[in-house]
Protein backbone atom coordinates (compact mmCIF):
# COMPACT_ATOMS: atom_id res chain seq x y z
CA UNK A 1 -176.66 89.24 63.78
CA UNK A 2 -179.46 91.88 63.59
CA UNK A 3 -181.40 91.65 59.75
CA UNK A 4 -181.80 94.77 58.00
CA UNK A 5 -185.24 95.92 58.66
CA UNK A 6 -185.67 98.13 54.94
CA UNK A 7 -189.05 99.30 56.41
CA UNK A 8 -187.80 101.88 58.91
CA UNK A 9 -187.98 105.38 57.96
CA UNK A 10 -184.84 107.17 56.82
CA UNK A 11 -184.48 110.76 58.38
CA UNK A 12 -184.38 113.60 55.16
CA UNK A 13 -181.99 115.06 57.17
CA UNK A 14 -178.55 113.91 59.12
CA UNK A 15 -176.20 116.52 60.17
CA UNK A 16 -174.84 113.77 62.85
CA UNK A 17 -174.19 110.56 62.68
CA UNK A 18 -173.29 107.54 65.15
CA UNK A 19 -171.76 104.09 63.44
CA UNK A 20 -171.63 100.91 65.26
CA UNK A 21 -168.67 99.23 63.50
CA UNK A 22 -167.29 101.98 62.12
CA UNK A 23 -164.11 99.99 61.22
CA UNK A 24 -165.14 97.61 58.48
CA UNK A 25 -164.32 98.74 54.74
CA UNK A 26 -168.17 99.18 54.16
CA UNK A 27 -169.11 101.37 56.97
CA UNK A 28 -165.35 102.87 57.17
CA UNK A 29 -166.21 104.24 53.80
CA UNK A 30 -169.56 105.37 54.27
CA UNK A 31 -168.24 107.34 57.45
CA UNK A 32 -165.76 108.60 55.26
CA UNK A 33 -168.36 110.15 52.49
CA UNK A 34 -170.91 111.16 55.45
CA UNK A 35 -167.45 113.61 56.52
CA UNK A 36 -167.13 114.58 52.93
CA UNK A 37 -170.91 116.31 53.23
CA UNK A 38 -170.06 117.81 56.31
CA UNK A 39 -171.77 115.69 58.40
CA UNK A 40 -170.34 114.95 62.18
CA UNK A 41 -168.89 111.99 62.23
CA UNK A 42 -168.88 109.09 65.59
CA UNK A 43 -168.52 105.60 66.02
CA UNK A 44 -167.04 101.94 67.60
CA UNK A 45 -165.72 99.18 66.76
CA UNK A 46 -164.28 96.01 68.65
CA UNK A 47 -160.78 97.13 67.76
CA UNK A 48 -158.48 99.39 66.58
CA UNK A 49 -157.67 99.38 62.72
CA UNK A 50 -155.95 101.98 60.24
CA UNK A 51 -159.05 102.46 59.08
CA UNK A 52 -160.37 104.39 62.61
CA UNK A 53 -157.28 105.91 62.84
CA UNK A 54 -157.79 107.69 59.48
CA UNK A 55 -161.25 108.41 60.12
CA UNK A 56 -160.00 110.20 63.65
CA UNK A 57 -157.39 111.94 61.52
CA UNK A 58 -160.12 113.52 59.77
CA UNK A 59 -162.18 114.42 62.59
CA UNK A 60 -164.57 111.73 63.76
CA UNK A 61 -164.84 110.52 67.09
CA UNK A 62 -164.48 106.65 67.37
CA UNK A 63 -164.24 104.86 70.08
CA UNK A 64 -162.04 100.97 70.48
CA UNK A 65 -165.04 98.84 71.89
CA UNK A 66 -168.91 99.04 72.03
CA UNK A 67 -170.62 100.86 75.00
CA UNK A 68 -173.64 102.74 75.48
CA UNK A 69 -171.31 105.56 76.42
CA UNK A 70 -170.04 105.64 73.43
CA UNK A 71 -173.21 107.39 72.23
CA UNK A 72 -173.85 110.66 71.74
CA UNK A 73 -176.47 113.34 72.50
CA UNK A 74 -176.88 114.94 69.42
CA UNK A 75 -176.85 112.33 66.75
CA UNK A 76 -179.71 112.25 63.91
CA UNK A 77 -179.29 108.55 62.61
CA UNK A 78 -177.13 105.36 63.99
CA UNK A 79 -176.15 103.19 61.38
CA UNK A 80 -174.90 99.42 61.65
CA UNK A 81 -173.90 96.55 60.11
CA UNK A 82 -175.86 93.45 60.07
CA UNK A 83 -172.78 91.63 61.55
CA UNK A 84 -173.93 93.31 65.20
CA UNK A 85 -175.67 91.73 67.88
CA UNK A 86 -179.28 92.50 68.84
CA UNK A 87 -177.75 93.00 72.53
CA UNK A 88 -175.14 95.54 71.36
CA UNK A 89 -175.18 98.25 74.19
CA UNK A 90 -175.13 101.38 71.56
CA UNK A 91 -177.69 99.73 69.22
CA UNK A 92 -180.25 98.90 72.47
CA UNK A 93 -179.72 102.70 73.65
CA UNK A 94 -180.54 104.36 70.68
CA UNK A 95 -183.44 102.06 70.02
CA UNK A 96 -184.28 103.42 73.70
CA UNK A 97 -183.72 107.32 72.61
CA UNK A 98 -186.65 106.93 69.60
CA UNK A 99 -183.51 107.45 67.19
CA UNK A 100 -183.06 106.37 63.56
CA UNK A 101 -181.69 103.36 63.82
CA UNK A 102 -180.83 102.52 60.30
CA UNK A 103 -178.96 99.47 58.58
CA UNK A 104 -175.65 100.50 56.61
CA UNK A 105 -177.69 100.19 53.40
CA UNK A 106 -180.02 102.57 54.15
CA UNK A 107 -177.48 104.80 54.74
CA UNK A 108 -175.69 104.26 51.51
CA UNK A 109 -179.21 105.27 50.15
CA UNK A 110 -179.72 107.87 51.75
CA UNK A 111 -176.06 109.20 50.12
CA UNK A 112 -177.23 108.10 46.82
CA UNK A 113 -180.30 110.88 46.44
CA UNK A 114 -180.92 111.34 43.20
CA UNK A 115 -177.76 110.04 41.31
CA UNK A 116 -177.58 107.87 38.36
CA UNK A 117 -176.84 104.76 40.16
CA UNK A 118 -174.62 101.65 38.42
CA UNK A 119 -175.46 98.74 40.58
CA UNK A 120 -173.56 95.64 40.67
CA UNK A 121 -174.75 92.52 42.05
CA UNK A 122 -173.92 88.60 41.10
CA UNK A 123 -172.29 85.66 43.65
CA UNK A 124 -168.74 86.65 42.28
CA UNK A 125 -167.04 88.79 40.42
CA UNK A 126 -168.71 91.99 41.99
CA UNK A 127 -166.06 93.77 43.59
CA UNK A 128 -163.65 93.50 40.11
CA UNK A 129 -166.23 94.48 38.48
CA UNK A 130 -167.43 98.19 40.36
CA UNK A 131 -163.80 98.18 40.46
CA UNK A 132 -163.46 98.69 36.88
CA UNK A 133 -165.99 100.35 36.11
CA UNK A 134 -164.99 103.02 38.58
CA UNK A 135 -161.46 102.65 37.03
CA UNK A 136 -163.02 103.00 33.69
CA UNK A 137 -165.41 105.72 34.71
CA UNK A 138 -162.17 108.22 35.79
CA UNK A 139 -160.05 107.64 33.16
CA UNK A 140 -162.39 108.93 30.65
CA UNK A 141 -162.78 112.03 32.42
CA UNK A 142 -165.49 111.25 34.70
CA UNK A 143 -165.99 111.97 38.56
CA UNK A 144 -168.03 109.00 40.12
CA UNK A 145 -168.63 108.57 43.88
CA UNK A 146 -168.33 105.15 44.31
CA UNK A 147 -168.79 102.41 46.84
CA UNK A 148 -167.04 99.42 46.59
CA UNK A 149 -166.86 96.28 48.87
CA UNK A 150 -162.88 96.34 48.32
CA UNK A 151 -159.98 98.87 47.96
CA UNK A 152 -159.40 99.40 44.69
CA UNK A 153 -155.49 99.13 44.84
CA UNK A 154 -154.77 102.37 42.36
CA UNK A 155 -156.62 104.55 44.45
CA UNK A 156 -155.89 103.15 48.12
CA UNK A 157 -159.29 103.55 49.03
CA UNK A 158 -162.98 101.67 48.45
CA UNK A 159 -164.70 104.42 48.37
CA UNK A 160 -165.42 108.17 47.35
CA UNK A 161 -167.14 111.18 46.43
CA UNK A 162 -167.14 112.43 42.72
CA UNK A 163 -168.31 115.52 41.06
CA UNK A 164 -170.62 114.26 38.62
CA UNK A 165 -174.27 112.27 38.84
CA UNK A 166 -173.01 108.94 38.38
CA UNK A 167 -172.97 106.90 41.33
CA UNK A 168 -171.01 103.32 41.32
CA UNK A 169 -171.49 100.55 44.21
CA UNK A 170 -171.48 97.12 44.94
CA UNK A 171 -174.37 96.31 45.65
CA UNK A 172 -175.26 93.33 48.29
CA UNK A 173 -177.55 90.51 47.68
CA UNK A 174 -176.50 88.30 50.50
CA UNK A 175 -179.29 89.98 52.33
CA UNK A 176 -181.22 91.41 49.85
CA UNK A 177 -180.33 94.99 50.46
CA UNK A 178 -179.73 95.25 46.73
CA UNK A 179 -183.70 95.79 46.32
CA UNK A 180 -183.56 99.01 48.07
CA UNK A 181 -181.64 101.10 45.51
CA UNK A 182 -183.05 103.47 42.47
CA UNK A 183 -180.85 101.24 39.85
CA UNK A 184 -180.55 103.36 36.56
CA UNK A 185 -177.91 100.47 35.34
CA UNK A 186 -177.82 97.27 36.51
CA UNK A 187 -175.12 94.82 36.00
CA UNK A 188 -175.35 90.84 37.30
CA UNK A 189 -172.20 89.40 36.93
CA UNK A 190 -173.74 85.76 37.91
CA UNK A 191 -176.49 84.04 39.62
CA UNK A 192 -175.00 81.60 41.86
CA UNK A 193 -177.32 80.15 44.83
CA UNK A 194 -175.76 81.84 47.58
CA UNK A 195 -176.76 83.02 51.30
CA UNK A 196 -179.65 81.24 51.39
CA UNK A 197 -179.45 81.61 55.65
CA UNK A 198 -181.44 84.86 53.92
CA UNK A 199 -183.17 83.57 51.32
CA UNK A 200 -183.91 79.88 52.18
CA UNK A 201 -184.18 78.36 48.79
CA UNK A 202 -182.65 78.85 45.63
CA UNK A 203 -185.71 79.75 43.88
CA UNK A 204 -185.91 82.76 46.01
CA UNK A 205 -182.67 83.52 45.13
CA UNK A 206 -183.52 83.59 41.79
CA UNK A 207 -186.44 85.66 42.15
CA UNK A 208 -184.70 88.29 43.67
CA UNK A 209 -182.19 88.91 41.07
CA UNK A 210 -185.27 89.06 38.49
CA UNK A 211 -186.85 91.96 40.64
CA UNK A 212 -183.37 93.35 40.51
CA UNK A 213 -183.00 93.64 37.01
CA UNK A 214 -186.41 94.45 36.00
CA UNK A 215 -186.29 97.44 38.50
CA UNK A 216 -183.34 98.98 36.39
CA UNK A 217 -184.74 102.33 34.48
CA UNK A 218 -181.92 102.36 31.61
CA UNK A 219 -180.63 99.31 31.50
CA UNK A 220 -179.32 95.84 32.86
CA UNK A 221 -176.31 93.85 31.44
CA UNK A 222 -175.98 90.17 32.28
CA UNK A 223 -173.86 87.33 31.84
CA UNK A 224 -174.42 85.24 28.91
CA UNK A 225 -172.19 82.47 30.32
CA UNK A 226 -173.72 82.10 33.42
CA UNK A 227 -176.48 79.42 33.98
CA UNK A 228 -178.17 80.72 36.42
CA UNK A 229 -177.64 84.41 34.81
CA UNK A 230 -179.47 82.59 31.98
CA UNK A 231 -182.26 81.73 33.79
CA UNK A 232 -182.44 84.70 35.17
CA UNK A 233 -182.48 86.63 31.61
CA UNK A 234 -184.87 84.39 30.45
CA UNK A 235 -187.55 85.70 33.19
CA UNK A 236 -186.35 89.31 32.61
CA UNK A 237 -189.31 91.70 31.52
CA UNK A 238 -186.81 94.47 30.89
CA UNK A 239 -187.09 96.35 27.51
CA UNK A 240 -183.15 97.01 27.50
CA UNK A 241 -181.25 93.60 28.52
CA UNK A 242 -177.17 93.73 27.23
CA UNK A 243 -175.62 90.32 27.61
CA UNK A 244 -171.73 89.63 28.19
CA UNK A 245 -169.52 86.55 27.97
CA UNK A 246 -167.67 83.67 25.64
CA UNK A 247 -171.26 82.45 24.42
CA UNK A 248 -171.37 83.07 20.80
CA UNK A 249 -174.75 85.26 20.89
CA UNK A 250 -173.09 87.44 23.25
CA UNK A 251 -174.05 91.30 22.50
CA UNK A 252 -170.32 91.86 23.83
CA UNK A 253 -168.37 88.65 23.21
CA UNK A 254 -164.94 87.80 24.64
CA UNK A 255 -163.05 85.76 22.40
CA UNK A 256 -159.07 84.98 22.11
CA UNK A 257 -158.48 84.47 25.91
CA UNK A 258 -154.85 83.93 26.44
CA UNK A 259 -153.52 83.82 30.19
CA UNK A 260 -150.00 82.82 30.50
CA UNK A 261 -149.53 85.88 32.32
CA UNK A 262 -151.76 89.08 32.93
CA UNK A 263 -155.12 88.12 30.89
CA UNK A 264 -155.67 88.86 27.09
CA UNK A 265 -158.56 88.68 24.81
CA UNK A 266 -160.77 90.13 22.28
CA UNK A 267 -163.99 92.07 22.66
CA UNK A 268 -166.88 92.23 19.43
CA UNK A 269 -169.93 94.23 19.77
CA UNK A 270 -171.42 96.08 17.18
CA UNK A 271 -169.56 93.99 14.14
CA UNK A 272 -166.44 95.58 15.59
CA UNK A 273 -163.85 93.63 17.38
CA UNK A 274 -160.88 94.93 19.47
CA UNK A 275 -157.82 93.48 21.33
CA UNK A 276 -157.45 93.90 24.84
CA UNK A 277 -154.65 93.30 27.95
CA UNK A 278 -155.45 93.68 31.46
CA UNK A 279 -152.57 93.86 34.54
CA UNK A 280 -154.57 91.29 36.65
CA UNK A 281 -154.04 87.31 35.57
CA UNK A 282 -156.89 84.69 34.78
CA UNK A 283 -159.77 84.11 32.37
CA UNK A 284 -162.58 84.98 34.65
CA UNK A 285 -161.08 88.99 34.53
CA UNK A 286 -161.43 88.57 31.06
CA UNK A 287 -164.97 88.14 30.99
CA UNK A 288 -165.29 90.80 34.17
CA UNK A 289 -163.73 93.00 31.98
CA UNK A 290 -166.64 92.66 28.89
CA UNK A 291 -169.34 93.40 31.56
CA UNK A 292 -168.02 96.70 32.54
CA UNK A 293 -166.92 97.64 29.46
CA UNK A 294 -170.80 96.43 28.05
CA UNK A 295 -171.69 98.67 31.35
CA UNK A 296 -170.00 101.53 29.64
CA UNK A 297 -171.86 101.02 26.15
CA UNK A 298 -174.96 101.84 27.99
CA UNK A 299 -173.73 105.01 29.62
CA UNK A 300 -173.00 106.22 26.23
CA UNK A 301 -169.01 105.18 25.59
CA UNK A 302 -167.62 103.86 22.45
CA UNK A 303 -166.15 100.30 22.57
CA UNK A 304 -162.59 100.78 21.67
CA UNK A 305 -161.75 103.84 24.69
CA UNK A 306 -164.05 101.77 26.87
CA UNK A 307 -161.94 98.85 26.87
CA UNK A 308 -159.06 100.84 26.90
CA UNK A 309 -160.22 102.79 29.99
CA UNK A 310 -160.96 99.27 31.45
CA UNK A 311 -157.60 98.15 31.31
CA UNK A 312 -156.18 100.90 33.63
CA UNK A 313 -157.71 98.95 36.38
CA UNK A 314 -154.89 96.98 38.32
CA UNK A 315 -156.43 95.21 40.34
CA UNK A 316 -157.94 95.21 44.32
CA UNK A 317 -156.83 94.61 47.36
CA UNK A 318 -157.45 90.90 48.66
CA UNK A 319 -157.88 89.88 45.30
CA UNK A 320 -154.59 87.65 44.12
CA UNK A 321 -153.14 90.27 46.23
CA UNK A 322 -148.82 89.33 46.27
CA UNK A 323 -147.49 90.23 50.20
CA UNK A 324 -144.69 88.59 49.81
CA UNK A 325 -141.84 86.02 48.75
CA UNK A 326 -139.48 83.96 50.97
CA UNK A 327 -137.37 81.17 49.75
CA UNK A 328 -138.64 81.80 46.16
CA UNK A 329 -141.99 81.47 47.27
CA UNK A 330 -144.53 83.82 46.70
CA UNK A 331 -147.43 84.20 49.25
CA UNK A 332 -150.75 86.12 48.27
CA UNK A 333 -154.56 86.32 49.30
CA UNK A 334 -157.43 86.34 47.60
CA UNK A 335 -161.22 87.41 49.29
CA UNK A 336 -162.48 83.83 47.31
CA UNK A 337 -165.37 82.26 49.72
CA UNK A 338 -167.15 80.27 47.67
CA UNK A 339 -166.71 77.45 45.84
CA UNK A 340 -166.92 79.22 42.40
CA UNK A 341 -164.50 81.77 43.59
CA UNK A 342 -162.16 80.12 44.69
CA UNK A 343 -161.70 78.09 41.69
CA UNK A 344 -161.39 81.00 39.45
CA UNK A 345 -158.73 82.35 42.05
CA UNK A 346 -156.99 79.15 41.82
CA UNK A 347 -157.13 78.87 37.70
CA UNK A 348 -155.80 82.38 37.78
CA UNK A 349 -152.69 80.80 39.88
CA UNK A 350 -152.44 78.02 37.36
CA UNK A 351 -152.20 80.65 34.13
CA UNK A 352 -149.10 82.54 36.28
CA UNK A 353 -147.07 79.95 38.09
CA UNK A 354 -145.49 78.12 35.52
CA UNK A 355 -143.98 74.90 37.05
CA UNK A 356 -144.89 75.75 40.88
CA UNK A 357 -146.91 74.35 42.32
CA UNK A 358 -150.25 75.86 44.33
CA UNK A 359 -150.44 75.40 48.36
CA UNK A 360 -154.00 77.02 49.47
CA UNK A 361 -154.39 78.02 52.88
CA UNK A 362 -158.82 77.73 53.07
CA UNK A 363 -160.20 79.53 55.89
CA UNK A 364 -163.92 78.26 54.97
CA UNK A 365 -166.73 81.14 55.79
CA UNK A 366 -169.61 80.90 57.89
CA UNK A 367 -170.96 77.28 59.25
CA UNK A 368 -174.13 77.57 57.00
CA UNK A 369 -172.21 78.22 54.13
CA UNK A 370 -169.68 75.69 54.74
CA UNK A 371 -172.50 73.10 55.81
CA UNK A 372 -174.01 73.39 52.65
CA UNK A 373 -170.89 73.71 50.48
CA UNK A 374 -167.97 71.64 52.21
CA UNK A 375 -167.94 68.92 49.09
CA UNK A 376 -167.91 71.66 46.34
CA UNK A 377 -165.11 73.00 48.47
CA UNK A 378 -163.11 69.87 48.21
CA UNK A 379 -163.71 69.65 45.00
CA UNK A 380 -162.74 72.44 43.79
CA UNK A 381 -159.36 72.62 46.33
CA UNK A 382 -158.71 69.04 45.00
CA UNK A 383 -159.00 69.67 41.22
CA UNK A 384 -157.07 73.11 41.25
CA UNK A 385 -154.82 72.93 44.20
CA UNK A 386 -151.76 70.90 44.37
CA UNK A 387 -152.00 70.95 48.24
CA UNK A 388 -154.57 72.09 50.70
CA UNK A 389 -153.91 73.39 54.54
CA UNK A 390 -157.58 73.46 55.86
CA UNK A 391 -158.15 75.73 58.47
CA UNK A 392 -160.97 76.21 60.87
CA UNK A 393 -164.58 77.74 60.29
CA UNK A 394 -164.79 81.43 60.48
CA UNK A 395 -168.40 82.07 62.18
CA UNK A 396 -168.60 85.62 61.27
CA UNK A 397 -172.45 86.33 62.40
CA UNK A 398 -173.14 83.18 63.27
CA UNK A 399 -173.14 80.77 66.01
CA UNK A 400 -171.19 77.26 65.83
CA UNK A 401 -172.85 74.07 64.82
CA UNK A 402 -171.84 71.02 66.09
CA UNK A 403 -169.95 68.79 63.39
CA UNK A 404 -169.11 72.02 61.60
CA UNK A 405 -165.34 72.20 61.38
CA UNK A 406 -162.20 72.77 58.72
CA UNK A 407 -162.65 69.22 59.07
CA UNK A 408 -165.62 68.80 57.27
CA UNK A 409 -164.14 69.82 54.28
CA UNK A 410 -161.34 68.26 54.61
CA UNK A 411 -162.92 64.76 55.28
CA UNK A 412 -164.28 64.94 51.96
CA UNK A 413 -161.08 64.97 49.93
CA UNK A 414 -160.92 61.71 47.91
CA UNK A 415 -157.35 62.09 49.21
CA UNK A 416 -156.70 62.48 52.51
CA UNK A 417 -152.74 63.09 51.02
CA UNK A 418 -153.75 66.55 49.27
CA UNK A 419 -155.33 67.61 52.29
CA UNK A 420 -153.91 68.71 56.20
CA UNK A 421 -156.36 70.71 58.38
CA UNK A 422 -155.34 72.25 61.47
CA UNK A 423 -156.93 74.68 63.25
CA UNK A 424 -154.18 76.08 65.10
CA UNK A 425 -152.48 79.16 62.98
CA UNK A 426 -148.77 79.04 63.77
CA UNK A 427 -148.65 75.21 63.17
CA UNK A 428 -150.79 75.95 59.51
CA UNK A 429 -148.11 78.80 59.02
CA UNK A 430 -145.08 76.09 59.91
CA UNK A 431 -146.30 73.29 57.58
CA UNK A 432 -146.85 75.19 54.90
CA UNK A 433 -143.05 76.32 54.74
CA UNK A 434 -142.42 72.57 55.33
CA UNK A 435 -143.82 71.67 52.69
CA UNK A 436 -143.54 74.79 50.15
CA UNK A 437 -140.36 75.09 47.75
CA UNK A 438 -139.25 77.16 45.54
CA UNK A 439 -141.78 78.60 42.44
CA UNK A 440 -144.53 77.91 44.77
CA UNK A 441 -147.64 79.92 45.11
CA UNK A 442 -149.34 79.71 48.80
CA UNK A 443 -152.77 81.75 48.41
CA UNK A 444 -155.03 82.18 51.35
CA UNK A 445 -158.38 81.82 50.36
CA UNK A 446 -161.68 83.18 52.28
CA UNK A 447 -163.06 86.45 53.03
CA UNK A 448 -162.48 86.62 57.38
CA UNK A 449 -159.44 87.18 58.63
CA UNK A 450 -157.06 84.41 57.01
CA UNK A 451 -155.03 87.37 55.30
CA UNK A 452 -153.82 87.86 59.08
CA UNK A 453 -151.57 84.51 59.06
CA UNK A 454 -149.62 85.87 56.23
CA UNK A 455 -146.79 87.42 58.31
CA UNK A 456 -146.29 83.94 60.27
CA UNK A 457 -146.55 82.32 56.53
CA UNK A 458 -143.62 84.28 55.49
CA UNK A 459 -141.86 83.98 59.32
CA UNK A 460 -141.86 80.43 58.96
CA UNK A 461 -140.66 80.24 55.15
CA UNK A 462 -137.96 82.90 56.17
CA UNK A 463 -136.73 80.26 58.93
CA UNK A 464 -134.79 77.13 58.61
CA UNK A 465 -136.88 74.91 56.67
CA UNK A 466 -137.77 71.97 58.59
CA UNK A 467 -139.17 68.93 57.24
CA UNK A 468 -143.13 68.81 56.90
């Protein structure tokens, strides 16, 4: 893993540029807005994906694999994720050439310029979020470019260039690239201790979320629900601070949450109140929903078409994302990696399922993470899942730690009945469909590549059903 270093200059000017990882939704979508400004286009990635197959179509040059080769003679800037290695052969050559070797955030600024900028940052809830706002922001007639960390499913894509000088992105705190940005409007959905691998203690955490908002030049909304939102708010110095949520002092309150089904609710602000129904299921959109919509207020838009332009949003891929039913069960995937998120993904089941039951299939996310977290997991699994197929730790950037394992988490069940964990994928896939029946919701839960055992999920239900 190579930490952004925010301190290196960025070039004025790119006319070519080389990404290392070109593939991931981030930096696929940056690539794809770098060809939108004319800008030639390169880049590798470990492997082949739709996404470097559109970016060929449109003219880059990508390459399956990283190799100094790969590199070519005429590029102004190389950009990479923070999920490379130091010893990456295309990263070590350019570093050789004098280039600018720049993180993908810097990029992103660099894109930015001068825009009004709507920046949203917060442990959950983030991608929903941009993803309504951007919704929002097009149905009342405006063109944002937009960067999201998720394809928003109405418009296929997680990213794109607009017409006008607002800018919308998600912006990342894990490493506290969220500091770099010109913020005009800020919006924390939470402040949930996260990623402290980056920031090593959860005052830190804390303290960067307070530079955050302060930094905003209109505006910055925050949740009013939120504890550690609150104790962030409470530190703010800002002279514009909009707070969202149930809490009764709410500037925009949600109130009359019903969710047997896609969410409803009520939104006051102002001494006016007005009903609204999104397409997506569970409480927590609810209250996603009254922090773009209190994002909206501040960018000049009227309560009642702002909620109504916020309800055009249906949703984004990997979030309670349906790919499937076999045997009258229904198979989804939501991004959910932490323990907060993944018991909002699971209420949301509960609201929708009616008499099924929930089988999640955890795919727990990076060993510090999961070292830290693995009881909360449990927890959480236990309370809201009716059955839990625990699957091994997904390093991502990191290196394994001894004792680290699926296991971990699912030692800690008070259970050991609500719990199986095995880390091999087609025998996962094969006792889940032993043990699923019909009006039952399997949901894969993490944000690596757990989505992937879907197709042997719904293999093994289509098949004979054996007993578990």
């Amino acid at each position: 893993m190579i930490r952004p270093d925010l301190s290196l200059p960025i070039p004025e000017d790119i006319t070519a540029a080389h990404f290392i990882g070109i593939g991931g939704s981030g930096m696929s979508g940056l690539a794809g807005m770098f060809l939108d400004r004319g800008i030639r286009v390169s880049g590798s990635d470990r492997a082949d994906s739709a996404s470097l197959r559109a970016l060929a179509a449109r003219g880059a040059i990508v390459h399956i694999g990283h190799d100094a080769a790969n590199l070519p003679g005429d590029v102004d800037a190389v950009i990479h994720t923070g999920a490379i290695w130091p010893e990456n052969p295309e990263f070590l050559l350019a570093k050789e050439r004098g280039l600018h070797v720049i993180h993908r955030s810097q990029a992103l600024y660099w894109l930015i310029g001068g825009s009004r900028l709507v920046s949203v940052a917060g442990a959950h809830g983030k991608t929903t979020s941009t993803g309504m706002i951007v919704t929002a922001l097009r149905a009342l007639g405006t063109a944002p470019t937009f960067v999201n960390g998720g394809v928003i499913a109405d418009l296929g894509v997680s990213s794109g260039s607009g017409s006008d000088e607002l800018f919308v992105i998600e912006a990342d705190e894990s490493d506290g690239t969220f500091l770099l940005y010109d913020t005009s409007v800020a919006l924390i959905t939470n402040v949930d201790p996260d990623h402290l691998d980056h920031w090593q203690s959860r005052d830190a955490f804390y303290d960067g979320f307070v530079r955050f908002g302060d930094a905003a030049r209109e505006a910055v909304v925050i949740s009013a629900d939120d504890a550690g939102a609150r104790r962030v708010a409470a530190r703010l110095a800002h002279p514009a601070i909009v707070t969202f949520g149930e809490d009764a002092a709410a500037d925009v309150r949600v109130g009359d949450i019903v969710t047997d089904g896609p969410v409803s609710f009520s939104l006051t602000h102002g001494g006016q109140t007005v009903a609204g129904r999104l397409s997506v299921p569970g409480a927590h959109n609810a209250v996603n929903a009254a922090g773009a919509v209190a994002v909206l207020l501040t960018l000049g838009f009227a309560l009642e078409p702002a909620l109504r332009a916020v309800e055009r949003f249906g949703g984004t891929v990997r979030r309670f994302e349906l790919h499937g039913v076999e045997r009258g069960v229904s198979v989804y995937d939501d991004y959910a990696h932490h323990p907060t998120e993944v018991a909002a993904a699971l209420v949301a089941a509960r609201s929708v399922v009616g008499a099924g039951r929930i089988i999640a299939i955890q795919q727990p996310h990076t060993y510090s993470r999961t070292q830290e977290m693995y009881r909360e997991f449990a927890e959480v699994l236990e309370t809201h899942a009716d059955h839990t197929v625990m699957l091994d730790v997904y390093g991502a950037r990191e290196d394994p730690v001894p004792g680290v394992t699926g296991a971990l988490v699912s030692g800690a069940f008070r259970d050991p009945a609500n719990v199986h964990f095995v880390a091999d994928w087609q025998e996962a896939a094969d006792y889940t469909a032993a043990v699923a029946r019909e009006g039952d919701y399997v949901i894969t839960l993490g944000c690596g590549n757990v989505y992937q055992i879907i197709p042997q999920v719904l293999e093994a239900l289509a098949a004979p059903k054996a007993e578990a």
